[in-house]
PDB file of N, CA and C in Angstrom:
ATOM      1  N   UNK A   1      -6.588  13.831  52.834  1.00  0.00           N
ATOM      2  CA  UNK A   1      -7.041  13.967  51.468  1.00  0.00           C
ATOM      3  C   UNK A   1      -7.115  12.560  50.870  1.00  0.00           C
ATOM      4  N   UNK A   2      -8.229  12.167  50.552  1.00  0.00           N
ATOM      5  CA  UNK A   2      -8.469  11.181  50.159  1.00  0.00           C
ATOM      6  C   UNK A   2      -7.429  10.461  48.508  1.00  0.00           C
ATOM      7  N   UNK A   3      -7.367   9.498  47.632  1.00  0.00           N
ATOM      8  CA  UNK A   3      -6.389   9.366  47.306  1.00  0.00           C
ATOM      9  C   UNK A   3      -7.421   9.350  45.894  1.00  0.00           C
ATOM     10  N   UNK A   4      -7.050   9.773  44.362  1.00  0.00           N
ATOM     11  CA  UNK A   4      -8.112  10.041  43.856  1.00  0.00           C
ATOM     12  C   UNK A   4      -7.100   9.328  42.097  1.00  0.00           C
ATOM     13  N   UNK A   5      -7.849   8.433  41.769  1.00  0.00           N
ATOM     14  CA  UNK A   5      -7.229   7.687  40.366  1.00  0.00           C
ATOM     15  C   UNK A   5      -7.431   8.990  39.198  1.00  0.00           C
ATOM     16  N   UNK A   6      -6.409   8.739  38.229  1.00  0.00           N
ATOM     17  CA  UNK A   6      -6.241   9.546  37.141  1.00  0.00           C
ATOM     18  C   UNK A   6      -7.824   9.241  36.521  1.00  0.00           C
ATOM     19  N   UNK A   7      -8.290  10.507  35.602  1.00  0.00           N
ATOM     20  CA  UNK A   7      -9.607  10.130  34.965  1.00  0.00           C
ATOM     21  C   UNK A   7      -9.886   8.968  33.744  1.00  0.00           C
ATOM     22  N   UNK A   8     -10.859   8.760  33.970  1.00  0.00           N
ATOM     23  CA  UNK A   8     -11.033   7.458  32.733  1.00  0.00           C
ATOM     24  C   UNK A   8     -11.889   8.343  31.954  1.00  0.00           C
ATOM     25  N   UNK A   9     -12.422   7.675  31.017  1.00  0.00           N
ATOM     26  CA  UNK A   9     -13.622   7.458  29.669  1.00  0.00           C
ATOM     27  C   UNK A   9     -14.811   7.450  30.221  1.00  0.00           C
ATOM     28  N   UNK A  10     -15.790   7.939  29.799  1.00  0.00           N
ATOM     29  CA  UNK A  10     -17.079   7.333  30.201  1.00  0.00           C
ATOM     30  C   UNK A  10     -17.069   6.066  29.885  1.00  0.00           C
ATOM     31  N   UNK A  11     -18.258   4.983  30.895  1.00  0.00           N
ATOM     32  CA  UNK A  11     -18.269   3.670  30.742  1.00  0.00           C
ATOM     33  C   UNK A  11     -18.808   3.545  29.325  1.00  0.00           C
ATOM     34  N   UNK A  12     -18.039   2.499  28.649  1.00  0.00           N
ATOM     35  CA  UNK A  12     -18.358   1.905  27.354  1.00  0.00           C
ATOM     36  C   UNK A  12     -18.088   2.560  26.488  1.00  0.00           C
ATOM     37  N   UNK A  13     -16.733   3.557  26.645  1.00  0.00           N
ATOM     38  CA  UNK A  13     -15.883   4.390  25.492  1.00  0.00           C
ATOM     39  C   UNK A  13     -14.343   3.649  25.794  1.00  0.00           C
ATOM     40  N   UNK A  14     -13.941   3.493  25.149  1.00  0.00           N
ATOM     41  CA  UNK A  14     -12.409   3.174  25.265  1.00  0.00           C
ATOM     42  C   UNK A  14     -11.664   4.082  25.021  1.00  0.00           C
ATOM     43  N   UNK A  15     -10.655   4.361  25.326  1.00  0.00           N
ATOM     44  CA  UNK A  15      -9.423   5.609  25.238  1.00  0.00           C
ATOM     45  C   UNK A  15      -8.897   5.254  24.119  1.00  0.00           C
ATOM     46  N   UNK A  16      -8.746   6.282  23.391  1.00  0.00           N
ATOM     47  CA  UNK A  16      -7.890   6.348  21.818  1.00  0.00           C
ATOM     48  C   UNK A  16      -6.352   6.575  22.463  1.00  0.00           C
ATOM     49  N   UNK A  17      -6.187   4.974  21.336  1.00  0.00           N
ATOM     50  CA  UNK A  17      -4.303   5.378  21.506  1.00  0.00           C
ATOM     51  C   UNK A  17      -4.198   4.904  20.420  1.00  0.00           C
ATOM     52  N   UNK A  18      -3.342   5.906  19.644  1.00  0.00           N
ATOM     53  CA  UNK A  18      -2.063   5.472  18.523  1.00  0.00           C
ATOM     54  C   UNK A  18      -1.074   5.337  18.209  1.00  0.00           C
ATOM     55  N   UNK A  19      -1.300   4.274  17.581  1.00  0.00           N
ATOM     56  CA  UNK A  19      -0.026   3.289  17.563  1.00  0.00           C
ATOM     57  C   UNK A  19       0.676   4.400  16.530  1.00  0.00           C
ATOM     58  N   UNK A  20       2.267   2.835  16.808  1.00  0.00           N
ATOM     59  CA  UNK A  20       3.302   4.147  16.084  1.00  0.00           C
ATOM     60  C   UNK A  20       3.251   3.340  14.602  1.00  0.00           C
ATOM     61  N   UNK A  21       2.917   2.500  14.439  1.00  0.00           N
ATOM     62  CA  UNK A  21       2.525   2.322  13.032  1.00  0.00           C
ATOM     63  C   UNK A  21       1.245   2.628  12.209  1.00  0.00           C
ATOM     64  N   UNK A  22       0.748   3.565  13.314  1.00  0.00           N
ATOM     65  CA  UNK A  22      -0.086   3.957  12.341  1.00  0.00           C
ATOM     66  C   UNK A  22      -0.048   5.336  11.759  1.00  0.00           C
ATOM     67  N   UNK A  23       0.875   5.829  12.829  1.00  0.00           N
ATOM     68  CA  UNK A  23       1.369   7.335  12.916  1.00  0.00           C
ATOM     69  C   UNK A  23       2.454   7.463  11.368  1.00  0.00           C
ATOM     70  N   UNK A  24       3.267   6.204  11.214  1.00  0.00           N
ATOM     71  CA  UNK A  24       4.131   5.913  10.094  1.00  0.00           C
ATOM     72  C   UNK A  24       3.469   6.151   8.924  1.00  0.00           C
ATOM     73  N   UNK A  25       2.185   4.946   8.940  1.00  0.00           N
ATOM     74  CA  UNK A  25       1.377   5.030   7.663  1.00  0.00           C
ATOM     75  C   UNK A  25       0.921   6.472   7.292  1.00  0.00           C
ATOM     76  N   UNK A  26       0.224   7.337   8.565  1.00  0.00           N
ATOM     77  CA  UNK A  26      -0.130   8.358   8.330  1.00  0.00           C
ATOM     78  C   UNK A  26       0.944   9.326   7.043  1.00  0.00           C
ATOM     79  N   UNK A  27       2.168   9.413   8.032  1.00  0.00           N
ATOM     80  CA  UNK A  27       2.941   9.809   7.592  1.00  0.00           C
ATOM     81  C   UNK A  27       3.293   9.965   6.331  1.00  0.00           C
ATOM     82  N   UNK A  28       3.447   8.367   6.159  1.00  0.00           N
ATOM     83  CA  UNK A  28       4.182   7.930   4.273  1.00  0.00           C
ATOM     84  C   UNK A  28       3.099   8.491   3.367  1.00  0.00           C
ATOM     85  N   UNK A  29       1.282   8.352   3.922  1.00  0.00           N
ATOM     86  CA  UNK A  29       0.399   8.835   2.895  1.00  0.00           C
ATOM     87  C   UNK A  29       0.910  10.107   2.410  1.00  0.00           C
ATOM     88  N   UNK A  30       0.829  10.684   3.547  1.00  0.00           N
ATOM     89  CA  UNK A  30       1.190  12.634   3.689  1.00  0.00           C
ATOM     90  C   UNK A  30       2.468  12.948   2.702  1.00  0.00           C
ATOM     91  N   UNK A  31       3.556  11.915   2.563  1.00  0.00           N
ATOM     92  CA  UNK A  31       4.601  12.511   1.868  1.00  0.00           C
ATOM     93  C   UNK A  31       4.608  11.971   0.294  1.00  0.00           C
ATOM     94  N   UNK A  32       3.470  10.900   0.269  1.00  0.00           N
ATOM     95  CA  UNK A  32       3.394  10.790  -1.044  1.00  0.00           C
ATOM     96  C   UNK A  32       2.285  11.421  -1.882  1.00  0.00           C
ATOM     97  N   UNK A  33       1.279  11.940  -0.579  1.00  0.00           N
ATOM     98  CA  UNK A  33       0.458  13.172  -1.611  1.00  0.00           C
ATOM     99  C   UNK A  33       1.057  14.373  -1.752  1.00  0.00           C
ATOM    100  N   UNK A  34       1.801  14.751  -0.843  1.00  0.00           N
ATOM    101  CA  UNK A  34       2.809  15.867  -1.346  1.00  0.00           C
ATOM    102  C   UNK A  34       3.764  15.520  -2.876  1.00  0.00           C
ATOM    103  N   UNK A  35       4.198  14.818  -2.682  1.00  0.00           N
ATOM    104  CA  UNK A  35       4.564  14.531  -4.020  1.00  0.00           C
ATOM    105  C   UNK A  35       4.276  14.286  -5.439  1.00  0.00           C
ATOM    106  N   UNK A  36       2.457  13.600  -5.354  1.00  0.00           N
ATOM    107  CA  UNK A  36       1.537  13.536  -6.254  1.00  0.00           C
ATOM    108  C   UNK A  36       1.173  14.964  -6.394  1.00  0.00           C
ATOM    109  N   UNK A  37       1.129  16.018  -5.772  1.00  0.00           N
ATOM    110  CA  UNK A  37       0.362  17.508  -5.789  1.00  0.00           C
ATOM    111  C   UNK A  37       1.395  18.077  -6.319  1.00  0.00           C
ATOM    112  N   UNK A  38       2.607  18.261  -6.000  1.00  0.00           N
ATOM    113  CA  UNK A  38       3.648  19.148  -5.560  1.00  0.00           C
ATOM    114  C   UNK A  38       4.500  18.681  -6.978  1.00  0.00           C
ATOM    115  N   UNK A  39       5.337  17.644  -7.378  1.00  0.00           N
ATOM    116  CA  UNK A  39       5.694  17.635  -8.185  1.00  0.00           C
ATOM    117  C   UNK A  39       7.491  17.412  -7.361  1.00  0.00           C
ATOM    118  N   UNK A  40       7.546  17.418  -5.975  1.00  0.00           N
ATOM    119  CA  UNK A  40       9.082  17.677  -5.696  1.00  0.00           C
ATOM    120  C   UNK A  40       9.204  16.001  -4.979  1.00  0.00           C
ATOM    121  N   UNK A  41       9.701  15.119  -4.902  1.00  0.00           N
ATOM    122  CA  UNK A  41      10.265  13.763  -4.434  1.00  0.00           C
ATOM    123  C   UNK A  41      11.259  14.504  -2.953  1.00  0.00           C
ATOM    124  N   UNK A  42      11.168  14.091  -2.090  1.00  0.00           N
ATOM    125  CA  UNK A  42      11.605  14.214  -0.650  1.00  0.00           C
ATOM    126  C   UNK A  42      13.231  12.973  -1.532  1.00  0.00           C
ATOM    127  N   UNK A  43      14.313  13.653  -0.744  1.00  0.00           N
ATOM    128  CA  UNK A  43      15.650  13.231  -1.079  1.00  0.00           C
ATOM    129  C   UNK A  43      15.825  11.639  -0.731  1.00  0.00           C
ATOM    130  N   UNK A  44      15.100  11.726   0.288  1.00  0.00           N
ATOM    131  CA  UNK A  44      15.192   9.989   0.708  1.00  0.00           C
ATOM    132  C   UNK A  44      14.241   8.965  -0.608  1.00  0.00           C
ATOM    133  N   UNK A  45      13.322   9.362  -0.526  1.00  0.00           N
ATOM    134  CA  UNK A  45      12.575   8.720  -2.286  1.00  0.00           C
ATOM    135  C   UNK A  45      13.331   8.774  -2.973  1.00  0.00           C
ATOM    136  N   UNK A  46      14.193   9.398  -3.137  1.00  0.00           N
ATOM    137  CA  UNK A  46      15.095   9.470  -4.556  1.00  0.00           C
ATOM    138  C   UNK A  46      16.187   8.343  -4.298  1.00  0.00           C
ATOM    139  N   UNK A  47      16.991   8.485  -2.901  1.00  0.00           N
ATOM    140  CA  UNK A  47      17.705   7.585  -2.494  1.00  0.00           C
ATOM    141  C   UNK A  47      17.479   6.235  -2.890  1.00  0.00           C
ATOM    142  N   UNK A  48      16.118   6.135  -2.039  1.00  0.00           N
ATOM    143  CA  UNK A  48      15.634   4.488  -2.256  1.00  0.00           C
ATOM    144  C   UNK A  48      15.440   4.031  -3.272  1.00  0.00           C
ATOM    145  N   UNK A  49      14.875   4.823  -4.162  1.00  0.00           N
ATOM    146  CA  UNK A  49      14.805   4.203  -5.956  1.00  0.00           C
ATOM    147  C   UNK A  49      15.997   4.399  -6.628  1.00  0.00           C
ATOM    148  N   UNK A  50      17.190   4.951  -6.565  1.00  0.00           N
ATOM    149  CA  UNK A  50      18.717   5.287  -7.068  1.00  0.00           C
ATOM    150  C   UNK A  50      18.810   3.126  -6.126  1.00  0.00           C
ATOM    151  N   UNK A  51      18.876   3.427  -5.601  1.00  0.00           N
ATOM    152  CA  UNK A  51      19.538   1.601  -4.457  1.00  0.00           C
ATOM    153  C   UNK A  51      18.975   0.651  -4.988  1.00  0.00           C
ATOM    154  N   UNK A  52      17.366   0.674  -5.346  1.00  0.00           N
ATOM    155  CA  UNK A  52      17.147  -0.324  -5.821  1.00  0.00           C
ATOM    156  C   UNK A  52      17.014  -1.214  -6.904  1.00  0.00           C
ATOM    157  N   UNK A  53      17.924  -0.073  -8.085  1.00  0.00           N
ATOM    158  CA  UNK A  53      18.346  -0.666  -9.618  1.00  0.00           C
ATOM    159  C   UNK A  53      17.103  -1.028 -10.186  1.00  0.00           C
ATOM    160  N   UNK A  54      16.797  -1.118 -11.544  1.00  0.00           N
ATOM    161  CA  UNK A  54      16.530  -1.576 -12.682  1.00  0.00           C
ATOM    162  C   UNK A  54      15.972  -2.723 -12.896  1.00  0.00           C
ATOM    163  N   UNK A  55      16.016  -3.673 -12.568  1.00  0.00           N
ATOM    164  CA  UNK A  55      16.347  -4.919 -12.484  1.00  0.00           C
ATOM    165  C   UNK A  55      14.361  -5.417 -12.153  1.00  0.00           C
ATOM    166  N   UNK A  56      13.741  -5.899 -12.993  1.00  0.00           N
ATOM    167  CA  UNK A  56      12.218  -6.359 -12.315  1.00  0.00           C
ATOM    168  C   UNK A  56      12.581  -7.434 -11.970  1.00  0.00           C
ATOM    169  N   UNK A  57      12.485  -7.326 -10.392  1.00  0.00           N
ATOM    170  CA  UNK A  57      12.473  -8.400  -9.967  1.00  0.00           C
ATOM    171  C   UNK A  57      11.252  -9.686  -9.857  1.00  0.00           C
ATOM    172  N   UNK A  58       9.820  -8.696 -10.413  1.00  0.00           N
ATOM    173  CA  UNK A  58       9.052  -9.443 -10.618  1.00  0.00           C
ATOM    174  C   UNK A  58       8.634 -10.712 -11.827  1.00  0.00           C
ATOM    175  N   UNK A  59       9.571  -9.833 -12.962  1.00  0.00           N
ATOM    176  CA  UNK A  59       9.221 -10.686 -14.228  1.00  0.00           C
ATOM    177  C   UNK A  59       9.621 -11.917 -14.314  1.00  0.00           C
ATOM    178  N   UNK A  60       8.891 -12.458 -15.256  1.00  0.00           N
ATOM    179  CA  UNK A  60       8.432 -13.848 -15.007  1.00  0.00           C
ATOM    180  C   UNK A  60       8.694 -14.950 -13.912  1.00  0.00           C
ATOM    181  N   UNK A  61       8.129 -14.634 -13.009  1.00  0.00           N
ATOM    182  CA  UNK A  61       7.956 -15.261 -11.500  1.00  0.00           C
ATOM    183  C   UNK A  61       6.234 -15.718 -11.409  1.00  0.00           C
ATOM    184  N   UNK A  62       6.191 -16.923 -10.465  1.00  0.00           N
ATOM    185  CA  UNK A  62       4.761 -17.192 -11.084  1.00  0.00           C
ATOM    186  C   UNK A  62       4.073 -15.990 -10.562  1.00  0.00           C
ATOM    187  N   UNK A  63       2.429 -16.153 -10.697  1.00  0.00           N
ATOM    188  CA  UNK A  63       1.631 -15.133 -10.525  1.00  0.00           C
ATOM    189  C   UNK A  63       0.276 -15.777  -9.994  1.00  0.00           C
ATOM    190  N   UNK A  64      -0.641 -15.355  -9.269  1.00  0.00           N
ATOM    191  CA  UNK A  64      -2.051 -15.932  -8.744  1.00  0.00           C
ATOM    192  C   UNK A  64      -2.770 -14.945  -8.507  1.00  0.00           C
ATOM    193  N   UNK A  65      -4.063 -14.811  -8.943  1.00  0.00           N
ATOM    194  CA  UNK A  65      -4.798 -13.873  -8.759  1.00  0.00           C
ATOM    195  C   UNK A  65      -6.820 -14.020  -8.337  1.00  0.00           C
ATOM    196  N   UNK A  66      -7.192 -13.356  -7.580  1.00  0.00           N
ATOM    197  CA  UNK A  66      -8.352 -13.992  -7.015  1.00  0.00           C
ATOM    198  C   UNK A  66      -9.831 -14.255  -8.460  1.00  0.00           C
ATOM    199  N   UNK A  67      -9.314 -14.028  -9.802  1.00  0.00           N
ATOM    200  CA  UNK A  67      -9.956 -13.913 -11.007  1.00  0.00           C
ATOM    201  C   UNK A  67      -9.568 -13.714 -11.917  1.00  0.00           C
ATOM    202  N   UNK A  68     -10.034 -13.866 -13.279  1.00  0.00           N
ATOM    203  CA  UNK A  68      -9.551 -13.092 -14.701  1.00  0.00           C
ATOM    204  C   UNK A  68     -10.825 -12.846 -15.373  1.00  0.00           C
ATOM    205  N   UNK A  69     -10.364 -11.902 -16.251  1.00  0.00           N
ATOM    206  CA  UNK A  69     -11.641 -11.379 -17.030  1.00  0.00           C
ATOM    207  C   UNK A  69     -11.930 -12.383 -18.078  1.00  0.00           C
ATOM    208  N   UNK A  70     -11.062 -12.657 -18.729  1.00  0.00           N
ATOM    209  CA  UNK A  70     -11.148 -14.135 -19.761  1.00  0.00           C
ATOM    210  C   UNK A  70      -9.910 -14.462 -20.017  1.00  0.00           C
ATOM    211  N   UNK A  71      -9.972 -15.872 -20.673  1.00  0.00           N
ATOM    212  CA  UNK A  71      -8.386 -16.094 -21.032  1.00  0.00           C
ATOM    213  C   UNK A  71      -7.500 -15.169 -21.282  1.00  0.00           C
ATOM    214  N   UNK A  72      -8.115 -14.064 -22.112  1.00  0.00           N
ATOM    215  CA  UNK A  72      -6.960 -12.718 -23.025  1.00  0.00           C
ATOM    216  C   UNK A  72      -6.164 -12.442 -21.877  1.00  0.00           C
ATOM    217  N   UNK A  73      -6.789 -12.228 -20.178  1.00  0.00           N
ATOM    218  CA  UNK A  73      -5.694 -11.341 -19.618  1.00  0.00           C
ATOM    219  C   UNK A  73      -6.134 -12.609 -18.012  1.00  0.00           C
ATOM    220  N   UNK A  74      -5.013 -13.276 -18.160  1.00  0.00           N
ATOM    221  CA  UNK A  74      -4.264 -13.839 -17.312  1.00  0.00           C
ATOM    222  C   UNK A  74      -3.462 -13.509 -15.501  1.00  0.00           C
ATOM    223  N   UNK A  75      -3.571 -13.839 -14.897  1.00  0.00           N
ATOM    224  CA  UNK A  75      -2.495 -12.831 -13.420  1.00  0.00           C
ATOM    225  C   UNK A  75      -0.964 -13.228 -14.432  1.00  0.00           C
ATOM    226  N   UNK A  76      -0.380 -13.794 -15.254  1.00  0.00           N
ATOM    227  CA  UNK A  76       1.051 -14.506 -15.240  1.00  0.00           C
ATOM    228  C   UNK A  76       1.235 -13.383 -16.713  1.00  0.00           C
ATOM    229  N   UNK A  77      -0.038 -12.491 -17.185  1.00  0.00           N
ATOM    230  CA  UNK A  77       0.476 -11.660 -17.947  1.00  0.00           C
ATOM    231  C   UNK A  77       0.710 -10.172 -17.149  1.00  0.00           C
ATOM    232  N   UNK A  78       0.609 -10.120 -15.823  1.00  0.00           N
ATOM    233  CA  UNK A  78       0.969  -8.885 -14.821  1.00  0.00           C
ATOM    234  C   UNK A  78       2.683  -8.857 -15.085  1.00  0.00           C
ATOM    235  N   UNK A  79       2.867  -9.829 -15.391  1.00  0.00           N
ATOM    236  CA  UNK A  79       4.176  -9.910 -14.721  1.00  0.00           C
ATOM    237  C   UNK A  79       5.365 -10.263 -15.718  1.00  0.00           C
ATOM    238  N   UNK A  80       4.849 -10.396 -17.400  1.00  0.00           N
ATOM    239  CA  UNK A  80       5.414 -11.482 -18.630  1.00  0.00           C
ATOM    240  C   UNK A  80       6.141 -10.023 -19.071  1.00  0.00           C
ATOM    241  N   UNK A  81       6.340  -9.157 -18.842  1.00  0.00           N
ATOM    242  CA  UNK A  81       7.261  -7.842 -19.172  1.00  0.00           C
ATOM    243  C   UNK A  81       6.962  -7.409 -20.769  1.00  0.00           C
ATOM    244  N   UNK A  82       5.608  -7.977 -20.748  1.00  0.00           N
ATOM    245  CA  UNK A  82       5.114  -7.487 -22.408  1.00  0.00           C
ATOM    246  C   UNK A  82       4.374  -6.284 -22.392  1.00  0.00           C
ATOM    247  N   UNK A  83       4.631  -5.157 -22.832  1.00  0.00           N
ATOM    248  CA  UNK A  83       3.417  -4.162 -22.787  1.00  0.00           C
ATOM    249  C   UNK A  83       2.188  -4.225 -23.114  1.00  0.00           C
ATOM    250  N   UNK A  84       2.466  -5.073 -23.865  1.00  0.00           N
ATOM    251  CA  UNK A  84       1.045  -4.927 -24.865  1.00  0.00           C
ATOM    252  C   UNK A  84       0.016  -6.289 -24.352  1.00  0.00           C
ATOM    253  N   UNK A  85       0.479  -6.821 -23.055  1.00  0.00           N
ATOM    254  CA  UNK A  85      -0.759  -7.412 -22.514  1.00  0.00           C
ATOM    255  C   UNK A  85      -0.589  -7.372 -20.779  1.00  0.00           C
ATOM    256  N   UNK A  86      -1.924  -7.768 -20.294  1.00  0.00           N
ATOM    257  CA  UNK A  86      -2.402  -7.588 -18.879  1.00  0.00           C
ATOM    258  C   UNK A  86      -2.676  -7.963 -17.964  1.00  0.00           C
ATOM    259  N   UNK A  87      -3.406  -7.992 -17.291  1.00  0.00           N
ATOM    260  CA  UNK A  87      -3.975  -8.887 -16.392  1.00  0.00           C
ATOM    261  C   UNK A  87      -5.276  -7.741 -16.005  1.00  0.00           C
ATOM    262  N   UNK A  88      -6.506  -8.886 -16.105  1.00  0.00           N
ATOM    263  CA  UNK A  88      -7.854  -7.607 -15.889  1.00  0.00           C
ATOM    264  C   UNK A  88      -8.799  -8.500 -15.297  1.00  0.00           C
ATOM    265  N   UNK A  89      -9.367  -8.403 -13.913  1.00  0.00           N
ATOM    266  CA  UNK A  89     -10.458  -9.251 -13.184  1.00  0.00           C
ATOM    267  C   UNK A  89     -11.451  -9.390 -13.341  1.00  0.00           C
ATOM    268  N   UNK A  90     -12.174  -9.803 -12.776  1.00  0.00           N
ATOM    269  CA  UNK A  90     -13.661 -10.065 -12.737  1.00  0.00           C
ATOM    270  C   UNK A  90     -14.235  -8.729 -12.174  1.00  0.00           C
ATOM    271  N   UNK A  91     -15.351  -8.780 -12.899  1.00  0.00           N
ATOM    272  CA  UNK A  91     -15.885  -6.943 -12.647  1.00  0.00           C
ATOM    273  C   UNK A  91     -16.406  -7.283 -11.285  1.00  0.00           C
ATOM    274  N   UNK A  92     -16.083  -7.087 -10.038  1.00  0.00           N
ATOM    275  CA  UNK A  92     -16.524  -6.950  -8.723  1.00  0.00           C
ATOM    276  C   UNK A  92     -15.885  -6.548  -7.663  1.00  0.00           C
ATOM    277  N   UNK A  93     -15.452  -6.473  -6.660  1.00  0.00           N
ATOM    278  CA  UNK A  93     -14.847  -6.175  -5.362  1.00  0.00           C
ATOM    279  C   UNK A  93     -14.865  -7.710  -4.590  1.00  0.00           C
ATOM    280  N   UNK A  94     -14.083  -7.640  -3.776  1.00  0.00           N
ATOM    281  CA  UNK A  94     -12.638  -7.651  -3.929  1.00  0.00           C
ATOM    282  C   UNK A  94     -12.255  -8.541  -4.793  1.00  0.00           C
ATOM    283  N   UNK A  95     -10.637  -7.808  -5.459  1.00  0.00           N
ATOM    284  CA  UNK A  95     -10.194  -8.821  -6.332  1.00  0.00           C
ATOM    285  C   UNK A  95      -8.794  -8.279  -6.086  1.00  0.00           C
ATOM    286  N   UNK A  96      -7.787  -9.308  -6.606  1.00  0.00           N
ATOM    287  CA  UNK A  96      -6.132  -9.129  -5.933  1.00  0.00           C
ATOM    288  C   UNK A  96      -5.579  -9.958  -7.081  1.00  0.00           C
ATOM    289  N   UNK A  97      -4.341  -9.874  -7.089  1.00  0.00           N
ATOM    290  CA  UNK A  97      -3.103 -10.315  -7.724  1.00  0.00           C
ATOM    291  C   UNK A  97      -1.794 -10.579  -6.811  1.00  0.00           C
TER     292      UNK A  97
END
C-alpha cells in the first residue's frame, strides 16, 4: 500500500487557522455585546472595575492627536477633566487621539 500524505487545499488556497488571539478578541466582543443588549455585567467585569479604583489616571497627562477641529477643542482637552470641553477632529477618516 502505497504511503499517501494527509489532504491539502486546492493549489493557491491556504488553510484557515485561528489564532488564539483572535479566538480571545472574538470572545471579549461576544461578552460585551451581551452586556450592551442584556443589561447583566459577567462577575469578572465587575471584578476588574471594583480593582481598578477611581482614580483617572489619564488626567492631565500630555495628549497628541492626528487633528483638531479648531483651536476650541484641542487633544489636551480629552483629557483636562473639564466637562464642559473636548477634543473634536478634522471631519475625515482616519483620525486618533
Amino acid at each position: 500500500m502505497p504511503f499517501s500524505s494527509p489532504p491539502h487545499p486546492a493549489p493557491g488556497r491556504p488553510r484557515r487557522r485561528r489564532s488564539r488571539s483572535g479566538l480571545v478578541a472574538a470572545g471579549l466582543v461576544a461578552l460585551s455585546t451581551f452586556a450592551a443588549v442584556t443589561g447583566v455585567v459577567p462577575a469578572t467585569y465587575s471584578a476588574a472595575a471594583a480593582a481598578c479604583g477611581t482614580t483617572n489616571v489619564a488626567q492631565g497627562r500630555p495628549s497628541s492627536a492626528s487633528s483638531a477641529e479648531n483651536g476650541a477643542s484641542p487633544a489636551s482637552a480629552a483629557f483636562d477633566g473639564n466637562t464642559g470641553t473636548r477634543w473634536s477632529s478634522a471631519f475625515s477618516d482616519p483620525q486618533w487621539i
